[in-house]
C-alpha atoms as a PDB file:
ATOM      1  CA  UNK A   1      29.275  -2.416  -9.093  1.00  0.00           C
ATOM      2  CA  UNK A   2      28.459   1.615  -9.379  1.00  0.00           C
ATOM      3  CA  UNK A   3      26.300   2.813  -6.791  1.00  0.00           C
ATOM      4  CA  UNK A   4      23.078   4.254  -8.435  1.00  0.00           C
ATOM      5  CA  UNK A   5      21.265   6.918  -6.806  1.00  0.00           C
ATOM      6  CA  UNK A   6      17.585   8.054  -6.851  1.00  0.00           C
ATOM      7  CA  UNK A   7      16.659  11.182  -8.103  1.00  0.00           C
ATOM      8  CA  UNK A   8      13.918  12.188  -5.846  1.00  0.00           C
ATOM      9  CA  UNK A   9      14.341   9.842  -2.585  1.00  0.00           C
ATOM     10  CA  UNK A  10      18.047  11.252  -2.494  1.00  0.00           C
ATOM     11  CA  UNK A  11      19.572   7.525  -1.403  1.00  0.00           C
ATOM     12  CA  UNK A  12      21.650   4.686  -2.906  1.00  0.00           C
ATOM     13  CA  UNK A  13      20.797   1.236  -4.321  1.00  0.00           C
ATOM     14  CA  UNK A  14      23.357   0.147  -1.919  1.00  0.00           C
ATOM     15  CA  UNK A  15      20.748   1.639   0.677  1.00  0.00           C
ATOM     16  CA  UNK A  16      17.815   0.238   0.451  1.00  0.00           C
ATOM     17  CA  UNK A  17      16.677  -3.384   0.326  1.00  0.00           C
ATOM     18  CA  UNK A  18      15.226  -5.946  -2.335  1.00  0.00           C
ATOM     19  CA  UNK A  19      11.861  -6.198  -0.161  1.00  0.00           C
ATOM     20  CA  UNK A  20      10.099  -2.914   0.480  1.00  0.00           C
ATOM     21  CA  UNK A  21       7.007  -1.811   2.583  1.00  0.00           C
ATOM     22  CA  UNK A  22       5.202   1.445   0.940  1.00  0.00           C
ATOM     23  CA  UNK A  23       3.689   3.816   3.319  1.00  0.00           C
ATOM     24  CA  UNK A  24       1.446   6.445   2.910  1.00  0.00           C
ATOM     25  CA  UNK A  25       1.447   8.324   5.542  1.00  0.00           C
ATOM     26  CA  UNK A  26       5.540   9.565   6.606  1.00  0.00           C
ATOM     27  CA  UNK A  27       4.772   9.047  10.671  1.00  0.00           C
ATOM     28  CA  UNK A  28       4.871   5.413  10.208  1.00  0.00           C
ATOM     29  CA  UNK A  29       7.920   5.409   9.543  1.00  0.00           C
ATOM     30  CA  UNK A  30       9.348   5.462  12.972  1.00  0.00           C
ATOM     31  CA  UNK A  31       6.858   3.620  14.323  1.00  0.00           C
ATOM     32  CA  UNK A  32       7.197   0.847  11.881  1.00  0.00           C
ATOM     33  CA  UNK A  33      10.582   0.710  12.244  1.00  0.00           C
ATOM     34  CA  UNK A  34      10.570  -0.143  15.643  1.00  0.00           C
ATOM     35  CA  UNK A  35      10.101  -3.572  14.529  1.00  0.00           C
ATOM     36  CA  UNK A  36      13.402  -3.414  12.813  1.00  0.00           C
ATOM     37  CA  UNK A  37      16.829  -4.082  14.233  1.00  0.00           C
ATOM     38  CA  UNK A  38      20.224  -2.058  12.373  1.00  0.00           C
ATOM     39  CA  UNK A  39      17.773   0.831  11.311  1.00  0.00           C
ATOM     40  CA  UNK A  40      19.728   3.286   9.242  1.00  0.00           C
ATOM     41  CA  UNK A  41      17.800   6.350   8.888  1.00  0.00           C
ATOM     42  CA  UNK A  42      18.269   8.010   5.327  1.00  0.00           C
ATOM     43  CA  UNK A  43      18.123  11.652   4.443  1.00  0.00           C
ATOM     44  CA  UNK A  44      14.486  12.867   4.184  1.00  0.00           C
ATOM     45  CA  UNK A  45      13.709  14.518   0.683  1.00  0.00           C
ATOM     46  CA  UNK A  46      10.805  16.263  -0.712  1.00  0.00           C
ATOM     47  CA  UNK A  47       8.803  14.635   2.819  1.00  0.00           C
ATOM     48  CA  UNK A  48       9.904  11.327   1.374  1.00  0.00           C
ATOM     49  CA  UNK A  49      10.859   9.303   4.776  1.00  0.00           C
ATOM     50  CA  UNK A  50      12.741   5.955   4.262  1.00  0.00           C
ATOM     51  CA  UNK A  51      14.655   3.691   6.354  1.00  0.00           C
ATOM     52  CA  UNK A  52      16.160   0.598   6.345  1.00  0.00           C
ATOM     53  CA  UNK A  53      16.718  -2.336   8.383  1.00  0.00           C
ATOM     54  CA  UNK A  54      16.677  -6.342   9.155  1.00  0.00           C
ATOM     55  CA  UNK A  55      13.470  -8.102  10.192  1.00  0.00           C
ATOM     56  CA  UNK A  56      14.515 -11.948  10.970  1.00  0.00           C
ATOM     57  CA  UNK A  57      17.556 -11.608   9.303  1.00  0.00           C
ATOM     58  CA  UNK A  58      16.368  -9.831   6.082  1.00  0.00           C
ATOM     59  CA  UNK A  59      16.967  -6.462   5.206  1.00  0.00           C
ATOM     60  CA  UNK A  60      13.364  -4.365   4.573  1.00  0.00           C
ATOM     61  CA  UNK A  61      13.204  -0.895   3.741  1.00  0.00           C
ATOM     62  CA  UNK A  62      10.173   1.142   4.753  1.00  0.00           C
ATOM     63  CA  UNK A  63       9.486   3.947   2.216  1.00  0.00           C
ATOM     64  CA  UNK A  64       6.529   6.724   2.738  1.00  0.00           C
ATOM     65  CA  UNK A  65       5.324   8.460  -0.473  1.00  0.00           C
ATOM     66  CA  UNK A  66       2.961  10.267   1.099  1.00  0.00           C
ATOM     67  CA  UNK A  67      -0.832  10.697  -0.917  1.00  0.00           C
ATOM     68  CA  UNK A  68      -1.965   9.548  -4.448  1.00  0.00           C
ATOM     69  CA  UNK A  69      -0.926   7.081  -7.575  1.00  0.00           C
ATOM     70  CA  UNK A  70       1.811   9.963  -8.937  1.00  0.00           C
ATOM     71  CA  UNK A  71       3.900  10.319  -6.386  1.00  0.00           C
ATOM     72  CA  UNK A  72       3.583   6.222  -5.364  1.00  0.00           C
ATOM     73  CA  UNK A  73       4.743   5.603  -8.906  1.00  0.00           C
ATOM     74  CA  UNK A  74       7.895   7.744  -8.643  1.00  0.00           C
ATOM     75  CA  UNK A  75       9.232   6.183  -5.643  1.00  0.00           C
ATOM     76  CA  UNK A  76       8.495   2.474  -6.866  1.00  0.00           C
ATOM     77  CA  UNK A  77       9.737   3.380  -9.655  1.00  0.00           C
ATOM     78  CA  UNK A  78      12.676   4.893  -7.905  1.00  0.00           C
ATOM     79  CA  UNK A  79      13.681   1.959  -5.828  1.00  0.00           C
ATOM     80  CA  UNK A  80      12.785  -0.592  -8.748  1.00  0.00           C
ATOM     81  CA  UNK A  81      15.799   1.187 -10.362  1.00  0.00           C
ATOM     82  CA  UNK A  82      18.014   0.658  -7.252  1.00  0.00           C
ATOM     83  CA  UNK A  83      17.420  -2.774  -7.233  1.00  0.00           C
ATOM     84  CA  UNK A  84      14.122  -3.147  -5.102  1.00  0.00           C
ATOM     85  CA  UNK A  85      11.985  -6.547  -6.186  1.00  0.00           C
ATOM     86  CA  UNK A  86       9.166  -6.953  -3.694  1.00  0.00           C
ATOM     87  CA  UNK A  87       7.169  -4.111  -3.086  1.00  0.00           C
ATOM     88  CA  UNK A  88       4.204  -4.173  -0.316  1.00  0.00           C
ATOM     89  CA  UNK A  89       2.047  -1.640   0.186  1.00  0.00           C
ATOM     90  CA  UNK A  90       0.990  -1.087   3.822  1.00  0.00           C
ATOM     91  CA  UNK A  91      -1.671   1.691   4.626  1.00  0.00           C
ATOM     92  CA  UNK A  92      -5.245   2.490   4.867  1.00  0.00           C
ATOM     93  CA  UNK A  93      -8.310   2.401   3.135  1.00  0.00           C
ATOM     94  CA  UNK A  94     -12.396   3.334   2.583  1.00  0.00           C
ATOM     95  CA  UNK A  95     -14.073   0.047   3.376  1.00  0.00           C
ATOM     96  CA  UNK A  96     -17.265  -1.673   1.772  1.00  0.00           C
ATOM     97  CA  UNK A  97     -19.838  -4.044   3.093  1.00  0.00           C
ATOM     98  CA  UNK A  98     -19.033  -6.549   4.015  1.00  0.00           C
ATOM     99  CA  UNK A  99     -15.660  -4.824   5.784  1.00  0.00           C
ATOM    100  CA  UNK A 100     -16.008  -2.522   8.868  1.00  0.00           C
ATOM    101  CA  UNK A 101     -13.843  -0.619  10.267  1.00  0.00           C
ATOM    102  CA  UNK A 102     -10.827  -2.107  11.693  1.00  0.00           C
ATOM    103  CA  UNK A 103     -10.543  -4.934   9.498  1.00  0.00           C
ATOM    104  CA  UNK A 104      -7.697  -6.318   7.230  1.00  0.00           C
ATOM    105  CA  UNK A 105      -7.964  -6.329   3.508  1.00  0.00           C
ATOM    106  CA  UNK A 106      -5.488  -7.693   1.183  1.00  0.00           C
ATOM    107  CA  UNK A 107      -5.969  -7.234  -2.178  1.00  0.00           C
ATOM    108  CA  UNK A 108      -6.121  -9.720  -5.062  1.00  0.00           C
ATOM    109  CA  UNK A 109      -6.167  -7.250  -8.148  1.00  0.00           C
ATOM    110  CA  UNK A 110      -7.584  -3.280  -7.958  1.00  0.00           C
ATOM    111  CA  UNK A 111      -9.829  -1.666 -10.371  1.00  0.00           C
ATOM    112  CA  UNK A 112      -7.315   1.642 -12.195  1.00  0.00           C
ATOM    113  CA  UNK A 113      -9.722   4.699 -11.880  1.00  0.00           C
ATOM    114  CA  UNK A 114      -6.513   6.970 -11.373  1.00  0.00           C
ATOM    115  CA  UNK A 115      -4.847   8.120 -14.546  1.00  0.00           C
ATOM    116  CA  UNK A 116      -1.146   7.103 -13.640  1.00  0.00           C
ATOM    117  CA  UNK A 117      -1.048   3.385 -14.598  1.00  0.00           C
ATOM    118  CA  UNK A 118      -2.293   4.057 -18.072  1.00  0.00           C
ATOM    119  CA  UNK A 119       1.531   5.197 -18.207  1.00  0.00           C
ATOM    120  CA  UNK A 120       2.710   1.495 -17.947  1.00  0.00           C
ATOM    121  CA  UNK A 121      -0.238  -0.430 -18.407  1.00  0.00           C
ATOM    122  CA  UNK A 122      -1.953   1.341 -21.020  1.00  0.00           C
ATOM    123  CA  UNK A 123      -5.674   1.010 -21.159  1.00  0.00           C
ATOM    124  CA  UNK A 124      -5.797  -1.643 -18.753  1.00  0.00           C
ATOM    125  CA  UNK A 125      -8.854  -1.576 -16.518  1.00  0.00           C
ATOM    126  CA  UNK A 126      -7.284  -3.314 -13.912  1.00  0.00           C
ATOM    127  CA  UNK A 127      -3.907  -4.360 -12.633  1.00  0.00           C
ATOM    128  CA  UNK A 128      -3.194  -7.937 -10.187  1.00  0.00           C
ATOM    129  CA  UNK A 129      -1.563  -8.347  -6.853  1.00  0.00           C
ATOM    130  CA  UNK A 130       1.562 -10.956  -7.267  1.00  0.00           C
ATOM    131  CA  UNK A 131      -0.522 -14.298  -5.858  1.00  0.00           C
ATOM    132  CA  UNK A 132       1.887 -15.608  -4.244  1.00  0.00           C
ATOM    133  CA  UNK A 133       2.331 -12.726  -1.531  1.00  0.00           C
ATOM    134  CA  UNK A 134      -1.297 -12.233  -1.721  1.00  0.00           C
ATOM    135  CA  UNK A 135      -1.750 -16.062  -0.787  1.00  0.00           C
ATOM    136  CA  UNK A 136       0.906 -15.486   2.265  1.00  0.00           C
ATOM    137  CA  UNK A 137      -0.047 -12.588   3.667  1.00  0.00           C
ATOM    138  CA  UNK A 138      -4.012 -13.976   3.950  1.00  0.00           C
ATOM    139  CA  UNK A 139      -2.046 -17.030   5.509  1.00  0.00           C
ATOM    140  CA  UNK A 140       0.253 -14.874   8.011  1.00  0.00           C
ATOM    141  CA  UNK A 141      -3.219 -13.501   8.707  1.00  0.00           C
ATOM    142  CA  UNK A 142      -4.624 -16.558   9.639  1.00  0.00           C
ATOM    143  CA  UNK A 143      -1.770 -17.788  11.890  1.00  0.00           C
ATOM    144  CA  UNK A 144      -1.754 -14.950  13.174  1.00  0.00           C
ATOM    145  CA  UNK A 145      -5.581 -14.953  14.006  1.00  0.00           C
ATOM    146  CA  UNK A 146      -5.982 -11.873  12.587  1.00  0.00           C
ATOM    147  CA  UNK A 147      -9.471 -11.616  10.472  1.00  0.00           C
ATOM    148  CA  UNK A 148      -8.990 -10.054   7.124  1.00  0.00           C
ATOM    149  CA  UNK A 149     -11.042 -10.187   3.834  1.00  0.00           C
ATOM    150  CA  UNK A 150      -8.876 -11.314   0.243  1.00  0.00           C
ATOM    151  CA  UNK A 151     -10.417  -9.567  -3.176  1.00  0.00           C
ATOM    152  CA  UNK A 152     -10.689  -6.508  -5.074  1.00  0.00           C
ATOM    153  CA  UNK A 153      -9.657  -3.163  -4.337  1.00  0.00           C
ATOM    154  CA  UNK A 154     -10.311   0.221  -6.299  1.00  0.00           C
ATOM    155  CA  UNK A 155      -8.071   3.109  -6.725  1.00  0.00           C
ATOM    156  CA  UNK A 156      -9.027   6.648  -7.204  1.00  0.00           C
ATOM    157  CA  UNK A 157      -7.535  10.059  -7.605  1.00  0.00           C
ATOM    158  CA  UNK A 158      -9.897  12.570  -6.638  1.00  0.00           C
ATOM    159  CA  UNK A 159     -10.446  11.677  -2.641  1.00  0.00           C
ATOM    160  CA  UNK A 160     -13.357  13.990  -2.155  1.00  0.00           C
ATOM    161  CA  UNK A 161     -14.872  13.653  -5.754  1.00  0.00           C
ATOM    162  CA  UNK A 162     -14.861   9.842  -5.779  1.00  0.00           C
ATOM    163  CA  UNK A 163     -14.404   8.773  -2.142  1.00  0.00           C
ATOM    164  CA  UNK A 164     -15.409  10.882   0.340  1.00  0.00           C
ATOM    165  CA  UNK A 165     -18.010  13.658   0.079  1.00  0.00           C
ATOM    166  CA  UNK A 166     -16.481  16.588   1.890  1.00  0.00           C
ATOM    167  CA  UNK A 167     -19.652  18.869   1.023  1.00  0.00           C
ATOM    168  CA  UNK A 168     -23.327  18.352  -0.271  1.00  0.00           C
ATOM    169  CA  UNK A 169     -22.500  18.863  -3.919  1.00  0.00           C
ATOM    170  CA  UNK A 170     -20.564  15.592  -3.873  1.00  0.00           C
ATOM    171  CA  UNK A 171     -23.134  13.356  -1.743  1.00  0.00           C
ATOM    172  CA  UNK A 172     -24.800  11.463  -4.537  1.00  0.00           C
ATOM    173  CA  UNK A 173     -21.617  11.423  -6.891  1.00  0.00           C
ATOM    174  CA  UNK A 174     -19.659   9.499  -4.266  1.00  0.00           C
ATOM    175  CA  UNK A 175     -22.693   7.187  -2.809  1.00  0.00           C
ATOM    176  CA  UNK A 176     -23.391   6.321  -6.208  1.00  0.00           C
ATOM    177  CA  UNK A 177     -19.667   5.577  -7.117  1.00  0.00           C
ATOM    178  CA  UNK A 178     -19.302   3.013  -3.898  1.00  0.00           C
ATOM    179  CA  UNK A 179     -22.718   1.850  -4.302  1.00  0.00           C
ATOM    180  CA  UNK A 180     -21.418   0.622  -7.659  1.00  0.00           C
ATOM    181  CA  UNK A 181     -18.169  -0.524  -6.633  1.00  0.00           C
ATOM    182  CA  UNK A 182     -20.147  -2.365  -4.063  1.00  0.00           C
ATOM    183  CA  UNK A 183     -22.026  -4.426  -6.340  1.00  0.00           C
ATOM    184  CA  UNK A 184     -19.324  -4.739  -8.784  1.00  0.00           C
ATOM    185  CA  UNK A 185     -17.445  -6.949  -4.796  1.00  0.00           C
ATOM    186  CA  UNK A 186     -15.375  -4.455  -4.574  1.00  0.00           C
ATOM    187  CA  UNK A 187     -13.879  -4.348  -0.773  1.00  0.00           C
ATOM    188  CA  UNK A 188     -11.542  -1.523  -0.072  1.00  0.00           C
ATOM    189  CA  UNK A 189     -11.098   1.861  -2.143  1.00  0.00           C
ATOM    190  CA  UNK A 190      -7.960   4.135  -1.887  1.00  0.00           C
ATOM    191  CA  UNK A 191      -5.620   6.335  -4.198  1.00  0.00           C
ATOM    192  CA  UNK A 192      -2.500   4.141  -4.771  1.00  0.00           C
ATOM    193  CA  UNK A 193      -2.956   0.346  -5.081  1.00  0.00           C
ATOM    194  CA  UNK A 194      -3.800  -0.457  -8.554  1.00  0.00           C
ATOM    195  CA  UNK A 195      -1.114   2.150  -9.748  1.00  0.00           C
ATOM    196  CA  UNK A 196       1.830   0.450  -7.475  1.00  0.00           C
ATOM    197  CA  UNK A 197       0.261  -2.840  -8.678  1.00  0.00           C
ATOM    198  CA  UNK A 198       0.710  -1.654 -12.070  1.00  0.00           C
ATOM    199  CA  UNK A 199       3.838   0.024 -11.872  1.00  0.00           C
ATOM    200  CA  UNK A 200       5.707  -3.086 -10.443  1.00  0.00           C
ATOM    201  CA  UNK A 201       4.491  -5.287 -13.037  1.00  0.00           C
ATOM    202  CA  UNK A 202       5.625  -2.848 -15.489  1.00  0.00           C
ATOM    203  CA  UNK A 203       9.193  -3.054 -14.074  1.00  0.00           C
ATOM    204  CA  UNK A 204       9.334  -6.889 -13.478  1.00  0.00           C
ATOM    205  CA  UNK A 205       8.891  -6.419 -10.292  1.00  0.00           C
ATOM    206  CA  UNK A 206       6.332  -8.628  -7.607  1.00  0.00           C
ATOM    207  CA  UNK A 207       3.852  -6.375  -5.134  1.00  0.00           C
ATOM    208  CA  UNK A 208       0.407  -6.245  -3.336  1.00  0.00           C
ATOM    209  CA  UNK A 209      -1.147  -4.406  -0.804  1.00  0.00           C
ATOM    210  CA  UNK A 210      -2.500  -4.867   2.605  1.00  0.00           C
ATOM    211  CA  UNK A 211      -5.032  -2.111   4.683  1.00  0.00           C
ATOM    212  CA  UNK A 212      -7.166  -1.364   7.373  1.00  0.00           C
ATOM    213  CA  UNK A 213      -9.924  -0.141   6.625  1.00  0.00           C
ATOM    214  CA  UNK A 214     -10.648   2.563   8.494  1.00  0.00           C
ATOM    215  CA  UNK A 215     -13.651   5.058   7.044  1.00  0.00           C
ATOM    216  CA  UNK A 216     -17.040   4.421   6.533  1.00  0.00           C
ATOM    217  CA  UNK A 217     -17.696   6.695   3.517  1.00  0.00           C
ATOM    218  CA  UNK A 218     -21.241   6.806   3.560  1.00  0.00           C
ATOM    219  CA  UNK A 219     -21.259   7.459   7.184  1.00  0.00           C
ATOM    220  CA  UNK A 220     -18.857   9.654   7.924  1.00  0.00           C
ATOM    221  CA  UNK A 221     -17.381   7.144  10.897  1.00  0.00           C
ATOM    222  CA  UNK A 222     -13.719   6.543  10.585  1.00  0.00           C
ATOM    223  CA  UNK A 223     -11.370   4.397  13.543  1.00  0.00           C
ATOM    224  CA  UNK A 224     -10.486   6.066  16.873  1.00  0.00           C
ATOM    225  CA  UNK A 225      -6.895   6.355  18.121  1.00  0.00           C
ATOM    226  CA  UNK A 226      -6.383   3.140  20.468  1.00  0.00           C
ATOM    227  CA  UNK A 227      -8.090   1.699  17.419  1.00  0.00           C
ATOM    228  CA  UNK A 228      -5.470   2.930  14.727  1.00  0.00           C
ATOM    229  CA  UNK A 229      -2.857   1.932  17.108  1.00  0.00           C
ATOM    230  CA  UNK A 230      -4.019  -1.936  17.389  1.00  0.00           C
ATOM    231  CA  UNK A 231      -4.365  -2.086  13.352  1.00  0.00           C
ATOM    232  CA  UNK A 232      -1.116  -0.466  13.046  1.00  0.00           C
ATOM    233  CA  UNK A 233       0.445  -3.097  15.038  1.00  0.00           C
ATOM    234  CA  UNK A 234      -1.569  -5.762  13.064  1.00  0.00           C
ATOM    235  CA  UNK A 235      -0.532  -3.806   9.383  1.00  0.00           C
ATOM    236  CA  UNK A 236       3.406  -4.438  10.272  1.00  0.00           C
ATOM    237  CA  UNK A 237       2.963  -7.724  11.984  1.00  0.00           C
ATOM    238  CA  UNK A 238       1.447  -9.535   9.183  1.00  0.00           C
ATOM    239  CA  UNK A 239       3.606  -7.687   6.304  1.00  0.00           C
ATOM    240  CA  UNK A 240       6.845  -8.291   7.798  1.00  0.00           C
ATOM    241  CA  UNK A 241       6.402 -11.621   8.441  1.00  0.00           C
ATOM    242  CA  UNK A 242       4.904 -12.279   4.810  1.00  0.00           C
ATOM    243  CA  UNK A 243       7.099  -9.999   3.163  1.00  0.00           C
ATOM    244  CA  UNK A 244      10.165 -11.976   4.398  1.00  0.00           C
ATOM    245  CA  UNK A 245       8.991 -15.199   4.052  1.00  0.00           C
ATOM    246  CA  UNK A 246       9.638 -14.642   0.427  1.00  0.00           C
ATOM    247  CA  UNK A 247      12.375 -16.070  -1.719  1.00  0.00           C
ATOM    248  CA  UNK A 248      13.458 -13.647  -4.116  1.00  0.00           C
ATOM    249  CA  UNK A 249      15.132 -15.025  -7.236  1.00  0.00           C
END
């Protein structure tokens, strides 16, 4: 079989791996993959870091897109085309009551208020998590004794219009946005779930997501450093062991 190639990540399907963790931010990447054994390090392009390895005898690839639904899309729909299935994202997030910071949320479906999965979902307000990783990562969780919360996440594009008021002119725009969001049992807010939810559905493909929350919003707290360290290590512990736990047909 002919070796395809991705335009933008720069590597081959015969690179990276049927199960995939998403990253945001591109310093994971080596500190995720840590947890890996055989870790081949591919070319970085345009900041995108990937690598792949085995985790109990699967091969995972750990991709990092960076910030926002565009460029999330591009590289799920990059690796979709090289043959990825199972897609996980693994990041960060703007908890609501009743998560605080430092807490695991895995989400069941995510509200689309970023304009990138109208491009393969249409007009669809919403987009769901596959169940059946959602059911075994809350699971993994559990055995784990890790405390997470299971529900609905929403996904925006403008951070410090919609989810973070970085001056006074956006205080009662974004309070008013999360205040509704909060009554609609909505538990985590970021930029990218709902469009890599809807992106791998598009493509026949299974994914979900799994964060820490780690802002307060309203406020202005976010996690500390030893803190971001322990949820890291809780983040890649639970989706590793979840992610290959799953039989891909």
């Amino acid at each position: 079989m002919a070796v395809k190639r991705a335009w933008y990540l720069g590597c081959g399907s015969d690179q990276v791996a049927e199960r995939v963790i998403l990253l945001g931010d591109p310093g994971r990447v080596p500190r995720f993959s840590r947890y890996l054994s055989e870790v081949e390090t591919l070319p970085v392009n345009r900041g995108l870091a990937t690598v792949t390895g085995r985790y109990a005898n699967c091969r995972v690839t750990l991709s990092a897109f960076g910030m926002g639904a565009p460029i999330a899309a591009i590289v799920v729909h990059e690796l979709a085309h090289l043959g990825s299935r199972l897609f996980l994202r693994v990041g960060t997030s703007i908890g609501l009551p009743p998560v605080q910071i430092g807490d695991l949320v895995i989400a069941r479906e995510a509200l689309s208020r970023e304009g990138t999965s109208a491009a393969y979902a249409g007009e669809a307000a919403s987009a769901s998590a596959d169940p059946q990783l959602a059911n075994v990562l809350a699971e993994t969780a559990e055995r784990f004794d890790i405390g997470c919360h299971a529900g609905k996440f929403a996904s925006f594009d403008a951070f410090y219009r919609d989810m973070f008021a970085l001056d006074s002119a956006a205080e009662a725009r974004v309070r008013n946005k999360l205040e509704a969001l909060e009554r609609q049992n909505v538990l985590a807010v970021d930029m990218e779930t709902s469009a890599i939810l809807s992106v791998s559905s598009s493509l026949g493909c299974r994914a979900g997501s799994l964060c820490a929350s780690t802002v307060n919003s309203l406020e202005k707290r976010k996690i500390g450093k030893a803190g971001q360290a322990e949820v890291e290590h809780k983040l890649i512990s639970v989706a590793l062991e979840a992610l290959t736990s799953q039989k891909l047909d």
